[in-house]
Protein backbone atom coordinates (compact mmCIF):
# COMPACT_ATOMS: atom_id res chain seq x y z
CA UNK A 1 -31.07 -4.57 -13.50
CA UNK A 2 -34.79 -4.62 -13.89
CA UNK A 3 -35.07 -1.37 -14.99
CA UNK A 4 -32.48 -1.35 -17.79
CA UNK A 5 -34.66 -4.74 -19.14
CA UNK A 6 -37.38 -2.84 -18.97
CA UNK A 7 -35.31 0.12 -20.92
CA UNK A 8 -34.11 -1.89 -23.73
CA UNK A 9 -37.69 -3.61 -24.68
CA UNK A 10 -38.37 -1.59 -27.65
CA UNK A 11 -34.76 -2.10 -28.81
CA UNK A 12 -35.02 -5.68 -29.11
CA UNK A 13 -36.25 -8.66 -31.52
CA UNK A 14 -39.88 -9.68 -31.15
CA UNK A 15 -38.80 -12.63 -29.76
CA UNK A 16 -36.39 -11.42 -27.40
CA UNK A 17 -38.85 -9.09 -26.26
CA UNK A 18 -41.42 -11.96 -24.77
CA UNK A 19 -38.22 -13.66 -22.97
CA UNK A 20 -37.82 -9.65 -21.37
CA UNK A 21 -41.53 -9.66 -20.53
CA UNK A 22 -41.04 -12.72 -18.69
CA UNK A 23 -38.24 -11.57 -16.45
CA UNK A 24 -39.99 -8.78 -15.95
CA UNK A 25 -42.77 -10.92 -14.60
CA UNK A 26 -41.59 -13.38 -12.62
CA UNK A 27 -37.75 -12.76 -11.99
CA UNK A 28 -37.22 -14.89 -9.34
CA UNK A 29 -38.29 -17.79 -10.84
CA UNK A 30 -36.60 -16.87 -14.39
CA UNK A 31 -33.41 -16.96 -11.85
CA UNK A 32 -34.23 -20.69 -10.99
CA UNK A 33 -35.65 -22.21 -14.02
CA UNK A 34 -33.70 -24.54 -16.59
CA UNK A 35 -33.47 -23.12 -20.32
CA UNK A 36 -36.02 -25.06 -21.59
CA UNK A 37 -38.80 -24.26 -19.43
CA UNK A 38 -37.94 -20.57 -20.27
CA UNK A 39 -37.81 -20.69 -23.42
CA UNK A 40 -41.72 -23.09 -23.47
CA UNK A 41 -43.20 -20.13 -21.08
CA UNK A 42 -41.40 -17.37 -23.94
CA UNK A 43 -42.80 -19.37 -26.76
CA UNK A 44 -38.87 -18.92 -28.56
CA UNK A 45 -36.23 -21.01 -29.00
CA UNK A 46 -33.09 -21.95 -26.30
CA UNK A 47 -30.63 -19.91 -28.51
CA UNK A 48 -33.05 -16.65 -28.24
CA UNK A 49 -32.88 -16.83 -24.62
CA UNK A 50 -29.20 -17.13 -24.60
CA UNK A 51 -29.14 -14.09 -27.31
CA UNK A 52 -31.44 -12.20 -25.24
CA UNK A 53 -28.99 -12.39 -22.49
CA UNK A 54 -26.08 -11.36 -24.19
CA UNK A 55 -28.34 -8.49 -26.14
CA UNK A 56 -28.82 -6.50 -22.50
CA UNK A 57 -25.52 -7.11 -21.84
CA UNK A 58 -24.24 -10.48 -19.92
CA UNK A 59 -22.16 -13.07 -20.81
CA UNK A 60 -24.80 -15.36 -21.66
CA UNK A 61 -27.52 -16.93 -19.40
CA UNK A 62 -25.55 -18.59 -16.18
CA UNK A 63 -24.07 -15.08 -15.66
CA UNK A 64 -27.58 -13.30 -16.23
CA UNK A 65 -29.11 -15.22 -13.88
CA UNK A 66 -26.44 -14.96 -10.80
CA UNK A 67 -26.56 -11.07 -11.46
CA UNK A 68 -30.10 -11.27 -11.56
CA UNK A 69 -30.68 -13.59 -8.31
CA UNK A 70 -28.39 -11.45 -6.66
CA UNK A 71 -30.70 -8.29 -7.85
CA UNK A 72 -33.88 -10.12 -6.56
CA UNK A 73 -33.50 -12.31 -3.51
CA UNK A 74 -34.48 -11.19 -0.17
CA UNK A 75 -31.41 -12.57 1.07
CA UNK A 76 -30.13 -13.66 5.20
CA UNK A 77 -31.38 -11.08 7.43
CA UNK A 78 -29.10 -9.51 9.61
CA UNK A 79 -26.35 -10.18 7.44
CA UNK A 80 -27.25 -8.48 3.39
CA UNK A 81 -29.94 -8.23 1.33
CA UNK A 82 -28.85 -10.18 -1.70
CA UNK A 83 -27.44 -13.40 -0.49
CA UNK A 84 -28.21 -16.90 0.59
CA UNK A 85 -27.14 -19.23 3.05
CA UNK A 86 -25.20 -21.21 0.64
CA UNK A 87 -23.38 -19.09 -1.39
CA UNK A 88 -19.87 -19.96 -2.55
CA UNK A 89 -17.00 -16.95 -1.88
CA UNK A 90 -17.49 -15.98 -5.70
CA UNK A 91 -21.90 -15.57 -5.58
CA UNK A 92 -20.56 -13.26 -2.76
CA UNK A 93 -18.35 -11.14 -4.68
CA UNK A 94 -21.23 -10.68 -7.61
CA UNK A 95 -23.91 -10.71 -5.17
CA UNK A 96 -22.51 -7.79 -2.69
CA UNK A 97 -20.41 -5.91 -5.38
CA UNK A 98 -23.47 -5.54 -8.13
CA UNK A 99 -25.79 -4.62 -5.12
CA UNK A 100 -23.25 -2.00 -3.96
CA UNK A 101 -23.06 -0.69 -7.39
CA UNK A 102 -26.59 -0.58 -8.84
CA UNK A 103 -27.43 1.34 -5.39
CA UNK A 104 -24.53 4.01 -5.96
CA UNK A 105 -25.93 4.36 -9.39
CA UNK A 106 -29.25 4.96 -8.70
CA UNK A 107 -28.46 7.54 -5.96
CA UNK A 108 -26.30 8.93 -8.94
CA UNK A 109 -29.19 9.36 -10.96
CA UNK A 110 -31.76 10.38 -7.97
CA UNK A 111 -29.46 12.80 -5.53
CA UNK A 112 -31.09 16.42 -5.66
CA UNK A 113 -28.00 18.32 -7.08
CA UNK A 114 -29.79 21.78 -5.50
CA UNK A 115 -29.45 20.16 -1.72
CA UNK A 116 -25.94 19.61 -2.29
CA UNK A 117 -25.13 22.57 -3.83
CA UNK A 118 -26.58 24.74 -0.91
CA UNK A 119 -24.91 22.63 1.53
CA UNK A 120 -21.38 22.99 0.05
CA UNK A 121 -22.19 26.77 -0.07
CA UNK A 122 -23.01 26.30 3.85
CA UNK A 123 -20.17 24.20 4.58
CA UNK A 124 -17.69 26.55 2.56
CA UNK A 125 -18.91 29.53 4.44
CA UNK A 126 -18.19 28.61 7.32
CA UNK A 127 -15.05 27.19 6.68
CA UNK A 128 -13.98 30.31 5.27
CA UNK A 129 -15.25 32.17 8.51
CA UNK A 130 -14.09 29.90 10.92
CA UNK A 131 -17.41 28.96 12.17
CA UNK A 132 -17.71 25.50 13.55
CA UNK A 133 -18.61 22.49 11.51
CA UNK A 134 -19.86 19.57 13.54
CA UNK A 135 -20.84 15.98 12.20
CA UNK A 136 -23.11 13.23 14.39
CA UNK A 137 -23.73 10.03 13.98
CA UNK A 138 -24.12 7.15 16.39
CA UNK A 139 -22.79 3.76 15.78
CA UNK A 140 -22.01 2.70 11.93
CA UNK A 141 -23.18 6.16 11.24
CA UNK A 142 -20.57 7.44 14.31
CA UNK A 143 -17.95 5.95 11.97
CA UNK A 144 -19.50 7.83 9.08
CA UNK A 145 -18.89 11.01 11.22
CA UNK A 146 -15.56 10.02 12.10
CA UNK A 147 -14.65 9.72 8.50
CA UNK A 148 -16.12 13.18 7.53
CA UNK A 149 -13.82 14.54 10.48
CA UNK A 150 -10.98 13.16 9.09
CA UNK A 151 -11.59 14.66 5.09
CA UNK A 152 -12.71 17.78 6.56
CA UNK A 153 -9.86 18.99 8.88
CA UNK A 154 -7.20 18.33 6.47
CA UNK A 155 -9.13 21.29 4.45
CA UNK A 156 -8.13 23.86 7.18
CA UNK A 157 -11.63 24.32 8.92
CA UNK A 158 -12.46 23.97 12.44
CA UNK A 159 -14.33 19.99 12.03
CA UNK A 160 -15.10 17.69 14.83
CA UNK A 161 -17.27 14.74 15.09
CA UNK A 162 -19.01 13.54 17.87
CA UNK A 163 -20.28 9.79 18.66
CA UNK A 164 -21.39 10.06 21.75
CA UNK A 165 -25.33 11.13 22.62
CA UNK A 166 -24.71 13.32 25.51
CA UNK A 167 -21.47 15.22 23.83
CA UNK A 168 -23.82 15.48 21.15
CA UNK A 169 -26.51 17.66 22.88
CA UNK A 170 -23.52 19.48 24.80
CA UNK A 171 -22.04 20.37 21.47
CA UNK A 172 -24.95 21.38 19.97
CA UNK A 173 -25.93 23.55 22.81
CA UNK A 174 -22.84 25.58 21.79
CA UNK A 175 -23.38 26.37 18.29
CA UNK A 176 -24.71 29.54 16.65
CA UNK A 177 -25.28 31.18 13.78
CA UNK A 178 -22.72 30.32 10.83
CA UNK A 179 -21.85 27.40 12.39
CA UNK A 180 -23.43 23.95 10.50
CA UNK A 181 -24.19 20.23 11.94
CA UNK A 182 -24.54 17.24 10.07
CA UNK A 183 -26.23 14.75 11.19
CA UNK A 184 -25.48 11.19 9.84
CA UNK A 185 -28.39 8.38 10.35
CA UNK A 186 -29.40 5.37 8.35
CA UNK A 187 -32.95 5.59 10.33
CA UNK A 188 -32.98 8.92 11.68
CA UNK A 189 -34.99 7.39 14.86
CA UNK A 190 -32.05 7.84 17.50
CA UNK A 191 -33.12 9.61 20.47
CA UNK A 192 -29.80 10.94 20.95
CA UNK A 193 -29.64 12.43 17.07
CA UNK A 194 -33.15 13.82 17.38
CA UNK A 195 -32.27 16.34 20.37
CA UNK A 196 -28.77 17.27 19.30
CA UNK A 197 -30.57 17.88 15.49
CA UNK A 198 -33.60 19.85 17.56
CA UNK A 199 -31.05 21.43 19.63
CA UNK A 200 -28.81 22.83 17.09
CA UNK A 201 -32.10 24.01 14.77
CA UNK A 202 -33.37 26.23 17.36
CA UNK A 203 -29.48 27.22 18.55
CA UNK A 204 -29.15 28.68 15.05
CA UNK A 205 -26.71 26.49 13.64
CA UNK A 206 -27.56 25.30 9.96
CA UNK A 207 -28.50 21.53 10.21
CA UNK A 208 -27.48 19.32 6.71
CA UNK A 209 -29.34 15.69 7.42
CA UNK A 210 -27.82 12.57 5.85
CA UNK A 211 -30.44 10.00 6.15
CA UNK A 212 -33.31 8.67 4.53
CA UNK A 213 -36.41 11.14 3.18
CA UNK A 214 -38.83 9.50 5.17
CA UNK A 215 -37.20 9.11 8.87
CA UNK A 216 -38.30 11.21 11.25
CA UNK A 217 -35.04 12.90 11.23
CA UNK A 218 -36.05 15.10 8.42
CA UNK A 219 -38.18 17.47 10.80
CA UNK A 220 -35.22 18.91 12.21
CA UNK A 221 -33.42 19.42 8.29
CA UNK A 222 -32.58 22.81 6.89
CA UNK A 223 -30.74 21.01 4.28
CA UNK A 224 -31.94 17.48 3.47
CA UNK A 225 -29.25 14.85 1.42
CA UNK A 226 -31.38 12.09 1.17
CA UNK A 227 -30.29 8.82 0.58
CA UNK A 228 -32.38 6.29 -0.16
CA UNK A 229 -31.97 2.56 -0.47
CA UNK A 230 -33.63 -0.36 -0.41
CA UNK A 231 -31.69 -2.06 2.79
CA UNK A 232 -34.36 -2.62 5.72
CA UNK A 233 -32.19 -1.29 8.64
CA UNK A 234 -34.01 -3.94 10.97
CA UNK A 235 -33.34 -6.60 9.06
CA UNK A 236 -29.55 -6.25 7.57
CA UNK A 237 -26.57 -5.27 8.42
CA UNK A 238 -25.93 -0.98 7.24
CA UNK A 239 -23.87 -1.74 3.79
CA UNK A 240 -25.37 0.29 1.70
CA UNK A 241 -26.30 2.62 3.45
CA UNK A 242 -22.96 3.30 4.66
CA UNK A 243 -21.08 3.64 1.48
CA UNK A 244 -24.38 5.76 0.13
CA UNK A 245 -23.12 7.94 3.12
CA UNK A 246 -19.71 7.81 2.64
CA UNK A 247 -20.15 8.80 -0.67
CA UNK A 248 -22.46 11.89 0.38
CA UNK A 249 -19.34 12.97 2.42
CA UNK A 250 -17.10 13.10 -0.29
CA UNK A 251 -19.00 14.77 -2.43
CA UNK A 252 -19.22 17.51 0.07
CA UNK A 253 -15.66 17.30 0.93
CA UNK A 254 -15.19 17.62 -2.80
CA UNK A 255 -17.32 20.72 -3.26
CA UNK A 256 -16.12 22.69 -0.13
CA UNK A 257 -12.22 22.11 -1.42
CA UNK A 258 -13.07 23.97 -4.77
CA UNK A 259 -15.20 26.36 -3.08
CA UNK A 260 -12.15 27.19 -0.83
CA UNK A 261 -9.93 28.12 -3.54
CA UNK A 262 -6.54 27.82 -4.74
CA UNK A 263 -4.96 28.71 -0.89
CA UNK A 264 -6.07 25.59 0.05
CA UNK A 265 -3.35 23.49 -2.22
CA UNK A 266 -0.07 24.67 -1.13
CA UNK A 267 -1.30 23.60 2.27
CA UNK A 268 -2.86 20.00 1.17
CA UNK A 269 0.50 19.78 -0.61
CA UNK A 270 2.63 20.22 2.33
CA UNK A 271 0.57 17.94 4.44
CA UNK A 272 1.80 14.99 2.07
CA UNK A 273 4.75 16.16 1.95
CA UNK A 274 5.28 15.90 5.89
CA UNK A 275 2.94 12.66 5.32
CA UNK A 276 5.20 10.75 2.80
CA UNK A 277 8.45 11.39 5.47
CA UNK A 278 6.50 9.71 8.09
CA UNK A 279 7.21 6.39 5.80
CA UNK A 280 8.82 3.65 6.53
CA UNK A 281 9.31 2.24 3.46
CA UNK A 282 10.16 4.30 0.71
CA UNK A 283 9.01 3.26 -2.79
CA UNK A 284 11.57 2.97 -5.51
């Protein structure tokens, strides 16, 4: 939110420009402060705030500053980043929806497109060659894993995740050449992760790292999909980070079904077919 203030600056009135300035600032406190006292610190009028508002896009001042509170509080720890103890069921809807979304768009705009690409073509391979493709992650990132798993073996490749630390390093002991492991971490400081990603490195294997560029993780990456985000995983609860991850996943799953090729869709095809006759309830 921030950022597109500071982006639309040169497009706007002088006046309008001095109420941006201030957000940019002080935005917590242009969050918390009544009209007038914003528009006495912007030198402008009440009606240029308001107009300022709507010119970068909100509805008019109460709705720029929930969106922006919800971009700039520190929020509960342990539970999310952006909200207070207080808030009513709809500051949570704003609050955890816009910080879901401005964090999907920024990874938009920041994911390396050359990582991905060489990881499809690593994923693909080996699907086509029946190598072994192996995901790991350990608690919300286990689920991550689990989810992967799922998209993956409906392509037709031989996918498996694995939760647990010691399967991990068992698994990874196995792998060779052609085969590829993704690893899934929000911290990449799990013991467990670290030996099955050091393991499966020096096994051969080709090791695609979900996880954050600076974790320690990233030692043991031949292919590194970082994603980056500004939840502090020992303060809040993994939201983010988990649809950032998600999201990583089906972009891969995405890429490896093209790179597979038209055989893949008769047999995606029949599998809803067989699917939609396992219903109950037929639509009508």
């Amino acid at each position: 939110m921030l950022d597109r203030i500071r982006a639309s600056i040169p497009a706007l009135p002088p006046a309008e420009q001095r109420v941006a300035k201030l957000v940019l600032a002080d935005p917590r406190s242009f969050a918390s402060l009544p009209v007038a006292e914003l528009a006495e610190r912007s030198h402008v009028s009440k009606p240029t705030v308001v107009r300022f508002c709507r010119s970068v896009g909100y509805d008019g001042l109460a709705d720029f500053k929930l969106k922006l509170a919800g971009s700039v509080n520190e929020g509960v720890p342990f539970v999310h980043r952006s909200v207070d103890v207080d808030d009513k069921a709809g500051d949570l809807i704003v609050k955890v929806v816009d910080n879901a979304v401005s964090a999907l768009l920024k990874y938009r705009n920041d994911a390396a497109s050359h990582a991905f690409e060489r990881a499809i073509a690593s994923l693909a391979e080996a699907g086509k060659l029946g190598h072994k493709i192996e995901f790991y992650g350990v608690g919300n990132s286990g689920i991550v894993a689990q989810d992967a798993q799922h998209k993956f073996f409906r392509l037709g490749v031989n996918a498996v995740a694995y939760s647990d630390g010691h399967v991990q390093v068992m698994a990874a002991t196995m792998l060779g050449p052609g085969d590829c492991a993704v690893i899934i971490s929000n911290s990449g400081r799990s013991r467990d992760l670290l030996d099955a990603a050091e393991i499966a490195k020096k096994k051969g294997a080709t090791t695609i790292v979900i996880t954050a560029s600076g974790s320690p993780l990233v030692q043991h990456a031949q292919i590194l999909l970082a994603a980056d985000h500004p939840e502090d995983y020992d303060r809040y609860s993994p939201m983010v980070s988990r649809l950032l991850h998600l999201i990583v996943i089906d972009i891969l799953t995405t890429g490896v079904a093209l790179r597979l090729g038209e055989n893949l869709r008769p047999m995606l095809q029949e599998i809803k077919r067989n699917l939609r006759a396992k219903r109950y309830a037929q639509a009508e």
